[in-house]
PDB file of N, CA and C in Angstrom:
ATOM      1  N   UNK A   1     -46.836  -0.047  -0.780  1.00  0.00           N
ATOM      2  CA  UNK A   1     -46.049   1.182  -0.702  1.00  0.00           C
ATOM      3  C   UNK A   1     -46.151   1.749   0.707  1.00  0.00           C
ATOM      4  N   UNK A   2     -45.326   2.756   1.083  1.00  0.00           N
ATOM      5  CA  UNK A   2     -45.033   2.635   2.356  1.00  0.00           C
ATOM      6  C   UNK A   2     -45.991   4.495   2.205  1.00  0.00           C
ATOM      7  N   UNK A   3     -46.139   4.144   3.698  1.00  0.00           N
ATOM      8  CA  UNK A   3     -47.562   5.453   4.032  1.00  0.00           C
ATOM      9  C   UNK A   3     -46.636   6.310   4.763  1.00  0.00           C
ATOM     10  N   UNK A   4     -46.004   6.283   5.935  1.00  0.00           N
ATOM     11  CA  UNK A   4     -45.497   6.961   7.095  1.00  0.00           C
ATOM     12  C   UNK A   4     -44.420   7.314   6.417  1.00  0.00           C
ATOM     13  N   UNK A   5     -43.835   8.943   6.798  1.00  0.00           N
ATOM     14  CA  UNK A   5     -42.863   9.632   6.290  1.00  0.00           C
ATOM     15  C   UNK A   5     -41.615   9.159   6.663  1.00  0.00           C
ATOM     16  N   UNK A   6     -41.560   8.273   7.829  1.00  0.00           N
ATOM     17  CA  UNK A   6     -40.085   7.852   7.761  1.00  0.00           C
ATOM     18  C   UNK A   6     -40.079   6.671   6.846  1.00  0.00           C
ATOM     19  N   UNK A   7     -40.997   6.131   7.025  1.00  0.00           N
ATOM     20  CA  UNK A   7     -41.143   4.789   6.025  1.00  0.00           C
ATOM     21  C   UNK A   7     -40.962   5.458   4.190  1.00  0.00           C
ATOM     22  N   UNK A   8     -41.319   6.420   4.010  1.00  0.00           N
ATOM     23  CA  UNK A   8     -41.324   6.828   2.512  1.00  0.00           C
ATOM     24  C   UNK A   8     -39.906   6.980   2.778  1.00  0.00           C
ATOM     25  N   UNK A   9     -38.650   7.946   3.734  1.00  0.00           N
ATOM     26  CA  UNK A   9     -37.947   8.410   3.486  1.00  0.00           C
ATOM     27  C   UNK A   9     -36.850   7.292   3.345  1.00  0.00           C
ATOM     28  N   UNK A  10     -37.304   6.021   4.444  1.00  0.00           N
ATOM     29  CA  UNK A  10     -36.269   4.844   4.180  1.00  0.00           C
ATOM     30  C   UNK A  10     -36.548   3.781   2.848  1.00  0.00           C
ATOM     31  N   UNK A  11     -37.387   4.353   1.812  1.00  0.00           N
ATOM     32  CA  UNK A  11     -37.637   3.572   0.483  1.00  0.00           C
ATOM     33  C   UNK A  11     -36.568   4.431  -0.342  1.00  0.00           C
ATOM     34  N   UNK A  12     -36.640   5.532  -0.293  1.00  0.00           N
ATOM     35  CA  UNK A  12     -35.908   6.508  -0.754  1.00  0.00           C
ATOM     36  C   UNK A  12     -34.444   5.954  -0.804  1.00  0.00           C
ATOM     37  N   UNK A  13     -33.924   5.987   0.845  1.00  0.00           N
ATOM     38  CA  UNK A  13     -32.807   5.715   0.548  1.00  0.00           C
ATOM     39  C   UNK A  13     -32.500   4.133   0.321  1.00  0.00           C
ATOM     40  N   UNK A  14     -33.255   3.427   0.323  1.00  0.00           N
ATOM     41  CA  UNK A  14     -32.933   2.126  -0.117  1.00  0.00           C
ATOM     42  C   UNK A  14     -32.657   2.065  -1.141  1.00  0.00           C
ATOM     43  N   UNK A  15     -33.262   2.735  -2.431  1.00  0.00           N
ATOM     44  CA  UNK A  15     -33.437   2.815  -3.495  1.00  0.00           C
ATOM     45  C   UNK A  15     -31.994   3.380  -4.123  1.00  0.00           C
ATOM     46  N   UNK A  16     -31.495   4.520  -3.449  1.00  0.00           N
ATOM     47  CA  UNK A  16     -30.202   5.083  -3.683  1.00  0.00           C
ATOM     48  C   UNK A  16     -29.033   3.993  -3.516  1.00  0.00           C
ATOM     49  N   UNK A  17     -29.274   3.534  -1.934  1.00  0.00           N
ATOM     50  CA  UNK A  17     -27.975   2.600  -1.811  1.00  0.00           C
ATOM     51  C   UNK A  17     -28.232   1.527  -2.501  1.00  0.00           C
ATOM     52  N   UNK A  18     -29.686   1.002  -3.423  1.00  0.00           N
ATOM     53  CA  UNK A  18     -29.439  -0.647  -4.404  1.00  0.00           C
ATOM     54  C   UNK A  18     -28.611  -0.198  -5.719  1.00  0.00           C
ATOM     55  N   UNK A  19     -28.899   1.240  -5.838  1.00  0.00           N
ATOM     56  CA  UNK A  19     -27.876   1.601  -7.119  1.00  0.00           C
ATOM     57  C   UNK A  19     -26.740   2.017  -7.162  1.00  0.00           C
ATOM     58  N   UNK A  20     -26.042   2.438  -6.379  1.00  0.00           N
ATOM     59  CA  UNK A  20     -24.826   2.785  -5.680  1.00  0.00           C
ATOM     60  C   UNK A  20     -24.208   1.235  -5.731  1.00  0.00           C
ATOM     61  N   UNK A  21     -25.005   0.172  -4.936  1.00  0.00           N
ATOM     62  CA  UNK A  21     -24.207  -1.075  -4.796  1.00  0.00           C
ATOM     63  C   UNK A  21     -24.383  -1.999  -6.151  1.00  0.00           C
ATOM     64  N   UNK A  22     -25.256  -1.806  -7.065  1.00  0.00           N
ATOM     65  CA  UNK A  22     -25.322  -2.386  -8.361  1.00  0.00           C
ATOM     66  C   UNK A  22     -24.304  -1.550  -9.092  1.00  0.00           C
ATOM     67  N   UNK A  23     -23.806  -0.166  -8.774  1.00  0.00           N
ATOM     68  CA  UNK A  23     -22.717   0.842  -9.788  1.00  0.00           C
ATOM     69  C   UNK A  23     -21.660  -0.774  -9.484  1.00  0.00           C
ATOM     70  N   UNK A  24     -21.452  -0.908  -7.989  1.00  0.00           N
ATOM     71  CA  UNK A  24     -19.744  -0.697  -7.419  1.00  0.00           C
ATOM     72  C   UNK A  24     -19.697  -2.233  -7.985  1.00  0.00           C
ATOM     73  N   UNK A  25     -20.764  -3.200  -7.887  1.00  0.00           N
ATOM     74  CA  UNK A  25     -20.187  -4.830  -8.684  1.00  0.00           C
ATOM     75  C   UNK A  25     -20.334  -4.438  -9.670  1.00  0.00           C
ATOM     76  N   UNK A  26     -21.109  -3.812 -10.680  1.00  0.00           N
ATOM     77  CA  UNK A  26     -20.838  -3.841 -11.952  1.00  0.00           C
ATOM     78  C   UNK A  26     -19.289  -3.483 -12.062  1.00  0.00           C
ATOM     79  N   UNK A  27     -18.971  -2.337 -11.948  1.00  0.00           N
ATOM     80  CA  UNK A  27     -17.270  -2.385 -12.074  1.00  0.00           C
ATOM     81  C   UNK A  27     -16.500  -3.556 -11.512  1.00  0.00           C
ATOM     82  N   UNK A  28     -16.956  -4.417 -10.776  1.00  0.00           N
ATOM     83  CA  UNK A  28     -15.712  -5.307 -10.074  1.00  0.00           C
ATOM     84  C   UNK A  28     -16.059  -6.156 -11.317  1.00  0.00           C
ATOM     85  N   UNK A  29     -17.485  -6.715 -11.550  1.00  0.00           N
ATOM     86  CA  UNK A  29     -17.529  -7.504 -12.653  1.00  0.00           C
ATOM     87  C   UNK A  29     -16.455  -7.179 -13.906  1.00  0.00           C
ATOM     88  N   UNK A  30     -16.559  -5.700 -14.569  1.00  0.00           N
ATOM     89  CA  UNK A  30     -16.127  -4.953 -15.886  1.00  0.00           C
ATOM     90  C   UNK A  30     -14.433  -6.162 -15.567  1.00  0.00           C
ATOM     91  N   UNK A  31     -13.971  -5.410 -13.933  1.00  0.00           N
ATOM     92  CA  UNK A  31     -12.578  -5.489 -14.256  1.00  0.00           C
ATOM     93  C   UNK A  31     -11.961  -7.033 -14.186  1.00  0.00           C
ATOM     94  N   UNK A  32     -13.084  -8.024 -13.670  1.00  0.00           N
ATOM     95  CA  UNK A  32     -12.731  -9.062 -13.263  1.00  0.00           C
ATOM     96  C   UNK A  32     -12.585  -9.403 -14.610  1.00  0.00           C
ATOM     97  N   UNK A  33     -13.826  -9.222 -15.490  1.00  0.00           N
ATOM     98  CA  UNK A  33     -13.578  -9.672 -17.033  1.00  0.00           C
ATOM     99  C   UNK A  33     -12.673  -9.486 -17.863  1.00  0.00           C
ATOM    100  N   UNK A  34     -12.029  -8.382 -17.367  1.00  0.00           N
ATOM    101  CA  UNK A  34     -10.581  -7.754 -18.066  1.00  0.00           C
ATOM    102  C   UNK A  34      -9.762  -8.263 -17.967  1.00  0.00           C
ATOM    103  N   UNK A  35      -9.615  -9.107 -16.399  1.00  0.00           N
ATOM    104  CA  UNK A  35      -8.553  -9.951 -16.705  1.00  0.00           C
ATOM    105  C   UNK A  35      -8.168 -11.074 -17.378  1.00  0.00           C
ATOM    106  N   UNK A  36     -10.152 -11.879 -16.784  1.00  0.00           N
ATOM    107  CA  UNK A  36      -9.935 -12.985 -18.179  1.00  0.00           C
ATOM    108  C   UNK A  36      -9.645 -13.157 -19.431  1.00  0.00           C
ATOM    109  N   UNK A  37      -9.987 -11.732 -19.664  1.00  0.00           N
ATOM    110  CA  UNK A  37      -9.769 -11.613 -21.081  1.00  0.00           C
ATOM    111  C   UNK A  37      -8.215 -11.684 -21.828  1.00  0.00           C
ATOM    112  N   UNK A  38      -7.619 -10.746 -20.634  1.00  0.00           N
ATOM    113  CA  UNK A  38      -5.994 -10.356 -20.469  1.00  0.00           C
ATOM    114  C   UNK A  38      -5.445 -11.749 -20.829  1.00  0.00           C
ATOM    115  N   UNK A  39      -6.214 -13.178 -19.900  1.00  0.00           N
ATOM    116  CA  UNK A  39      -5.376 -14.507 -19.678  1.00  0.00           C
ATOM    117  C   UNK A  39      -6.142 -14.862 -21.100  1.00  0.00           C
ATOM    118  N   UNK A  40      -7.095 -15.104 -21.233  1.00  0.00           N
ATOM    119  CA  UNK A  40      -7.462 -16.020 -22.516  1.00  0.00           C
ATOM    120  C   UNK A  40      -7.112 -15.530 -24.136  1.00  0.00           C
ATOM    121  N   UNK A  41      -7.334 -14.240 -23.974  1.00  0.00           N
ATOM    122  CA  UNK A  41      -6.787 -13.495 -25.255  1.00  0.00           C
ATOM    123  C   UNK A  41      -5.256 -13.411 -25.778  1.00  0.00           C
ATOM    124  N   UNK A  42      -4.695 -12.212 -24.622  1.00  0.00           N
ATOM    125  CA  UNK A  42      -3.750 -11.968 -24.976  1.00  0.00           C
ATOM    126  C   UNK A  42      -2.414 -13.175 -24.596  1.00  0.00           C
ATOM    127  N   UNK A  43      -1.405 -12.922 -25.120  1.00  0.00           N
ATOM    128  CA  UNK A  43      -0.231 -13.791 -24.408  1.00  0.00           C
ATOM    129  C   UNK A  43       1.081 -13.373 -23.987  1.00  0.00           C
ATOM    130  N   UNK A  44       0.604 -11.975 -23.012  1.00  0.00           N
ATOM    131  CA  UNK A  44       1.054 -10.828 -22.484  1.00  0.00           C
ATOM    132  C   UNK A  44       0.984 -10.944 -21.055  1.00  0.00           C
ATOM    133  N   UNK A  45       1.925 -11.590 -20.263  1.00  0.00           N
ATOM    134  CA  UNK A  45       1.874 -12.114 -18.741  1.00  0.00           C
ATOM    135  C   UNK A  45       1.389 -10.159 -18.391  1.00  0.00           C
ATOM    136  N   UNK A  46       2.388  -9.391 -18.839  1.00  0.00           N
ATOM    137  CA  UNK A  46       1.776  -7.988 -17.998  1.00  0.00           C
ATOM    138  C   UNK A  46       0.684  -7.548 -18.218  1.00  0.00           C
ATOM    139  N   UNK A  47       0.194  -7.575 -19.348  1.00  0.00           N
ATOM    140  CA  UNK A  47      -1.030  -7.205 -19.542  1.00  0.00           C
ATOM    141  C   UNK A  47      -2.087  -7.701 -18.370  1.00  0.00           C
ATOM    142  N   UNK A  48      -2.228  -9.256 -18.476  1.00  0.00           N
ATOM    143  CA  UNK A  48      -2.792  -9.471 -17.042  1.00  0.00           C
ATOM    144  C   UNK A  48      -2.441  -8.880 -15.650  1.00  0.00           C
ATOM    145  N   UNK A  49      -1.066  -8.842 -15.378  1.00  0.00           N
ATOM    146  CA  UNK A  49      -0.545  -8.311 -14.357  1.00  0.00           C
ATOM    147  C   UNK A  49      -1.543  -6.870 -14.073  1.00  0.00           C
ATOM    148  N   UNK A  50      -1.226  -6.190 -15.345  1.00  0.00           N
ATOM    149  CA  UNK A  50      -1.466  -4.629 -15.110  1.00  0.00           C
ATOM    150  C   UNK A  50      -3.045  -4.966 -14.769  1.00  0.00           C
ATOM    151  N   UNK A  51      -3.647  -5.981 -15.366  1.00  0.00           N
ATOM    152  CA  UNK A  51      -5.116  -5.742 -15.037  1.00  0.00           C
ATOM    153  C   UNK A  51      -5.670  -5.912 -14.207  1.00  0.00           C
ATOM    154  N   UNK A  52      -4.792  -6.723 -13.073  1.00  0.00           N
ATOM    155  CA  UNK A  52      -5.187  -7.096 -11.608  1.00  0.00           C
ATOM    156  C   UNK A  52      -4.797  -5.982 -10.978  1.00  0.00           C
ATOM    157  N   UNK A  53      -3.559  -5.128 -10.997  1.00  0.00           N
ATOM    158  CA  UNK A  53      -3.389  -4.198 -10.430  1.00  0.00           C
ATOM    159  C   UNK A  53      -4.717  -2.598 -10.862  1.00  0.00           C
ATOM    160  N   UNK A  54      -4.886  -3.103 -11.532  1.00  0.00           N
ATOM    161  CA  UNK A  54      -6.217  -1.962 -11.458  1.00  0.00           C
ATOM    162  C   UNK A  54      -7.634  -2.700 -10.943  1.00  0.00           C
ATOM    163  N   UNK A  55      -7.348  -3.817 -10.699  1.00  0.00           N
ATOM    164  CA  UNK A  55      -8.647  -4.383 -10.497  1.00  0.00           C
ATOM    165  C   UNK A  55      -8.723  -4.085  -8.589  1.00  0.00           C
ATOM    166  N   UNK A  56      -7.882  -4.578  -8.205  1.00  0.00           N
ATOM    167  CA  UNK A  56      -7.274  -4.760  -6.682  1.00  0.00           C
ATOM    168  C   UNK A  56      -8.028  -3.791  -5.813  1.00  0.00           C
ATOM    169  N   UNK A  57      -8.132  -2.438  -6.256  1.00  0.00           N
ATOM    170  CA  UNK A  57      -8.360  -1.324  -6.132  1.00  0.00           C
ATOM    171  C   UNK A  57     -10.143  -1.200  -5.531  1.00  0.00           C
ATOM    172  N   UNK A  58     -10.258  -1.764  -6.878  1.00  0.00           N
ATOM    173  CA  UNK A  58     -11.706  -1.551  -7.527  1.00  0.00           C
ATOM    174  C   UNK A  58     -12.465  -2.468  -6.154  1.00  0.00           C
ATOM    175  N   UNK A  59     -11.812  -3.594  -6.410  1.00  0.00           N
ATOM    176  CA  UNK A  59     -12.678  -4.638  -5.357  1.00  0.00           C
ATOM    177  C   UNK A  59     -12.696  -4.253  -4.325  1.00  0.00           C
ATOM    178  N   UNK A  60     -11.422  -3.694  -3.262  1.00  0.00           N
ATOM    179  CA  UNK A  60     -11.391  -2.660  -2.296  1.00  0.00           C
ATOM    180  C   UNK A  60     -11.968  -2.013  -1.822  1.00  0.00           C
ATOM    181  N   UNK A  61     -12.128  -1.156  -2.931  1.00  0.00           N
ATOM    182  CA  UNK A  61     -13.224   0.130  -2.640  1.00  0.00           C
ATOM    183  C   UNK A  61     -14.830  -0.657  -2.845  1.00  0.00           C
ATOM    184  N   UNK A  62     -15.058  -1.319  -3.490  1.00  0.00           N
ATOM    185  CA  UNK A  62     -16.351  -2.007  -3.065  1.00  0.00           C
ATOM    186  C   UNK A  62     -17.062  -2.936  -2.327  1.00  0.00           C
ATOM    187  N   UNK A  63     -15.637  -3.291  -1.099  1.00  0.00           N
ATOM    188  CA  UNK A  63     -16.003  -4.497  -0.218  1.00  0.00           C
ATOM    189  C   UNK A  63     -16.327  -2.660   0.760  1.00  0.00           C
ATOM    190  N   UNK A  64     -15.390  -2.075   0.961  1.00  0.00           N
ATOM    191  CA  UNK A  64     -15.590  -0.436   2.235  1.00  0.00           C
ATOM    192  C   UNK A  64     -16.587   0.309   2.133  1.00  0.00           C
ATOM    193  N   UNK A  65     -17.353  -0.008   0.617  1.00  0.00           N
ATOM    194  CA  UNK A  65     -18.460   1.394   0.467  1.00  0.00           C
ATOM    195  C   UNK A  65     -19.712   0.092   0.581  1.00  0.00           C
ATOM    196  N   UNK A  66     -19.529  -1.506   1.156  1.00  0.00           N
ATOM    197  CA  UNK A  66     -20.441  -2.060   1.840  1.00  0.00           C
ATOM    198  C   UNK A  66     -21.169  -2.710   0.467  1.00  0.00           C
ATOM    199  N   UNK A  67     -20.980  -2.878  -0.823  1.00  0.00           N
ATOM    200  CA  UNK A  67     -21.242  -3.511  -1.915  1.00  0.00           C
ATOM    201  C   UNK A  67     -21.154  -4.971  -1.756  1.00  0.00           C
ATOM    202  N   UNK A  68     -19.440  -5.169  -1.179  1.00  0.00           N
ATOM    203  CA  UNK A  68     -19.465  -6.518  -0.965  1.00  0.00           C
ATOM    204  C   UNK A  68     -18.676  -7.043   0.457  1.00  0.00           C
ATOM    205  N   UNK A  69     -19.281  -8.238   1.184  1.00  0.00           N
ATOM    206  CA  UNK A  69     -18.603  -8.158   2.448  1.00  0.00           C
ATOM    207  C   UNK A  69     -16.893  -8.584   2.131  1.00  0.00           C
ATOM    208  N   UNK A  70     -16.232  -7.680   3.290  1.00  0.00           N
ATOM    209  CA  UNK A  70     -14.482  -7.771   3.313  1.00  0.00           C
ATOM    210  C   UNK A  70     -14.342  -9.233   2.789  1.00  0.00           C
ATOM    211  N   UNK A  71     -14.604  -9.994   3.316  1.00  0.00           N
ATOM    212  CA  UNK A  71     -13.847 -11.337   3.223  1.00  0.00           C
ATOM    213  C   UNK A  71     -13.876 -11.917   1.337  1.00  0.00           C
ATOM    214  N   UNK A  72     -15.593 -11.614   1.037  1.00  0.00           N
ATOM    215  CA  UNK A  72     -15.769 -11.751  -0.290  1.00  0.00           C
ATOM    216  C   UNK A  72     -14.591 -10.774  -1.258  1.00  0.00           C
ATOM    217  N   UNK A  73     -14.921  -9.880  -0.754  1.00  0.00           N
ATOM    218  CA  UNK A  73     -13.919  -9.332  -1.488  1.00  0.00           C
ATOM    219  C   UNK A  73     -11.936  -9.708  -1.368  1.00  0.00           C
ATOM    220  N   UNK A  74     -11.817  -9.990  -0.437  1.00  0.00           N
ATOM    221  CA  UNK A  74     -10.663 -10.729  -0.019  1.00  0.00           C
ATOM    222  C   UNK A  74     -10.434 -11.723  -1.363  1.00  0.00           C
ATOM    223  N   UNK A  75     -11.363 -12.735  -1.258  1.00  0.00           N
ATOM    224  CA  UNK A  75     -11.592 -14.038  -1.591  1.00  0.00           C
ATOM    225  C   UNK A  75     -11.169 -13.858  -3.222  1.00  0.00           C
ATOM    226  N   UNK A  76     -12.239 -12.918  -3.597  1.00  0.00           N
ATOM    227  CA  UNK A  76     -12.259 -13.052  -4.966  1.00  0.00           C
ATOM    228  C   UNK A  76     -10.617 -11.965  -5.282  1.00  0.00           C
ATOM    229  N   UNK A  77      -9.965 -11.443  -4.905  1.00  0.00           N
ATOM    230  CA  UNK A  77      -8.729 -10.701  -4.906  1.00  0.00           C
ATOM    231  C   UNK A  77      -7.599 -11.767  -5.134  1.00  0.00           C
ATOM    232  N   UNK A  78      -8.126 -12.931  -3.849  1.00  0.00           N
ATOM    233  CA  UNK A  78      -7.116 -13.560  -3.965  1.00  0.00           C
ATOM    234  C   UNK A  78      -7.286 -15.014  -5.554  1.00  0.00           C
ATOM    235  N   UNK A  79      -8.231 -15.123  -5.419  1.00  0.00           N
ATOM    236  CA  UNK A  79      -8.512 -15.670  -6.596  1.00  0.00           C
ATOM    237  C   UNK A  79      -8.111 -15.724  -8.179  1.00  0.00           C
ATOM    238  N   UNK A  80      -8.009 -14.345  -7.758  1.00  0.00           N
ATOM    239  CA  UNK A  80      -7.253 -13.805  -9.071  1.00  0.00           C
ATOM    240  C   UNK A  80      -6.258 -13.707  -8.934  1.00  0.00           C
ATOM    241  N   UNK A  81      -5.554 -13.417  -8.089  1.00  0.00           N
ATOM    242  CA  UNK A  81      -3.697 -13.289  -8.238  1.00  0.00           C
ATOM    243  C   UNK A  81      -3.581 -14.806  -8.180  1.00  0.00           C
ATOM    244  N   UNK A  82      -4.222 -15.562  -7.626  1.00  0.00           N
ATOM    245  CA  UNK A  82      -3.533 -17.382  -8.216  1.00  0.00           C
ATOM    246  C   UNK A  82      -3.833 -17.615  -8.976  1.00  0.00           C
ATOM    247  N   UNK A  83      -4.779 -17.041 -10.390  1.00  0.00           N
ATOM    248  CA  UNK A  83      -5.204 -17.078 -11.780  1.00  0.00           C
ATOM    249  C   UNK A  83      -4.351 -16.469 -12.622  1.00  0.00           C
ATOM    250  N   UNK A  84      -3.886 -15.589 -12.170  1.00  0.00           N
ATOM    251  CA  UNK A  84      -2.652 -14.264 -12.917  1.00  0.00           C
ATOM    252  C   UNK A  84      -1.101 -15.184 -12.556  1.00  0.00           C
ATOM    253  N   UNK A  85      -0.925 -15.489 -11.650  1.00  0.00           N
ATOM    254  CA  UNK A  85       0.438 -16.223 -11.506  1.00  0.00           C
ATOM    255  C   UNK A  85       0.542 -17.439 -11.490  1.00  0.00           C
ATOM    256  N   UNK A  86      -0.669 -18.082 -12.407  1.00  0.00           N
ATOM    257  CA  UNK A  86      -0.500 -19.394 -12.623  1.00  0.00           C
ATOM    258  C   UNK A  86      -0.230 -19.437 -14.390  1.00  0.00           C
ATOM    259  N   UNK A  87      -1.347 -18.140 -14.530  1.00  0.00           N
ATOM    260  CA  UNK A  87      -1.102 -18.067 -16.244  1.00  0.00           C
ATOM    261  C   UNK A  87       0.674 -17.435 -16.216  1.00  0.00           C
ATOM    262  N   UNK A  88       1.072 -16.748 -15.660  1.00  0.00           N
ATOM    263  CA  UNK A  88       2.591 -16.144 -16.105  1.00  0.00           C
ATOM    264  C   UNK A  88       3.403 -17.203 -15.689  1.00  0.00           C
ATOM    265  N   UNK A  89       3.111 -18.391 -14.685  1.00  0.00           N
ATOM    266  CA  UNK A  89       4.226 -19.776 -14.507  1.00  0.00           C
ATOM    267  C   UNK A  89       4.381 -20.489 -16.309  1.00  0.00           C
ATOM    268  N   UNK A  90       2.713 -20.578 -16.564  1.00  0.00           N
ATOM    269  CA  UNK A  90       2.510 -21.296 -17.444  1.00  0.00           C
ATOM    270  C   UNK A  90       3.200 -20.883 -18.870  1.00  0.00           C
ATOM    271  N   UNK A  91       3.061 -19.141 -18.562  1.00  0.00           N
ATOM    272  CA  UNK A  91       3.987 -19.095 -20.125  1.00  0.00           C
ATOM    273  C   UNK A  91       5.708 -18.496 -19.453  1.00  0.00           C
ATOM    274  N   UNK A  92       5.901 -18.804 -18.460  1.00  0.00           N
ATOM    275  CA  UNK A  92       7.443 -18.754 -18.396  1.00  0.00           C
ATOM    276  C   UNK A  92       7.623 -20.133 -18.751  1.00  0.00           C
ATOM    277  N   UNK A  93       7.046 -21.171 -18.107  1.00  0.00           N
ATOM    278  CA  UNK A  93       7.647 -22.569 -18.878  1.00  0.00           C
ATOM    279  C   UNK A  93       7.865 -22.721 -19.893  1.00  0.00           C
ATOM    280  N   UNK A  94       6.581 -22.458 -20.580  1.00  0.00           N
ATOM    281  CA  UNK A  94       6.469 -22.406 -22.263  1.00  0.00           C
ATOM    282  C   UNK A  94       7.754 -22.282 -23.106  1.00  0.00           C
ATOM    283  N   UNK A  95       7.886 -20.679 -22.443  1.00  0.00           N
ATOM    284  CA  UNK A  95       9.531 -19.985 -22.868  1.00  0.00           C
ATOM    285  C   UNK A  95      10.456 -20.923 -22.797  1.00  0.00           C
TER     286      UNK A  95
END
């Protein structure tokens, strides 16, 4: 454990920003799952749609508040819109 008062005060805030950055992936996780769910469950091309568009957001704001680096967050954004518009090719063919 740390002795010196700046040393206590930078445990402190370490401690704040590991939970702050465990809040901001848990939500990217929640919404990433939403979509899978959107593709494997439902057989509602918008439903997925709508769920990336709330997801988009989410990942955004947690690559800027330093949760996850830009590019990761890029990555996994784009990941999903070629998961979302591969499932809505797949059931326009269907049709």
């Amino acid at each position: 454990m740390a002795n010196h008062k700046s040393a206590l005060k930078r445990n402190r805030q370490s401690i704040v920003r590991r939970d702050r950055n465990r809040m901001n992936r848990t939500k990217v996780k929640t919404v990433v799952k939403k979509i899978d769910a959107a593709i494997d469950v439902e057989d509602s091309v918008e439903k997925a749609q709508e769920a990336l568009r709330t997801a988009v957001p989410v990942i955004e704001r947690a690559a800027v508040k330093g949760a996850f680096h830009k590019k990761t967050a890029s990555r996994k954004i784009s990941r999903l819109t070629k998961k979302v518009n591969n499932f809505a090719k797949s059931k326009e063919s269907a049709a």
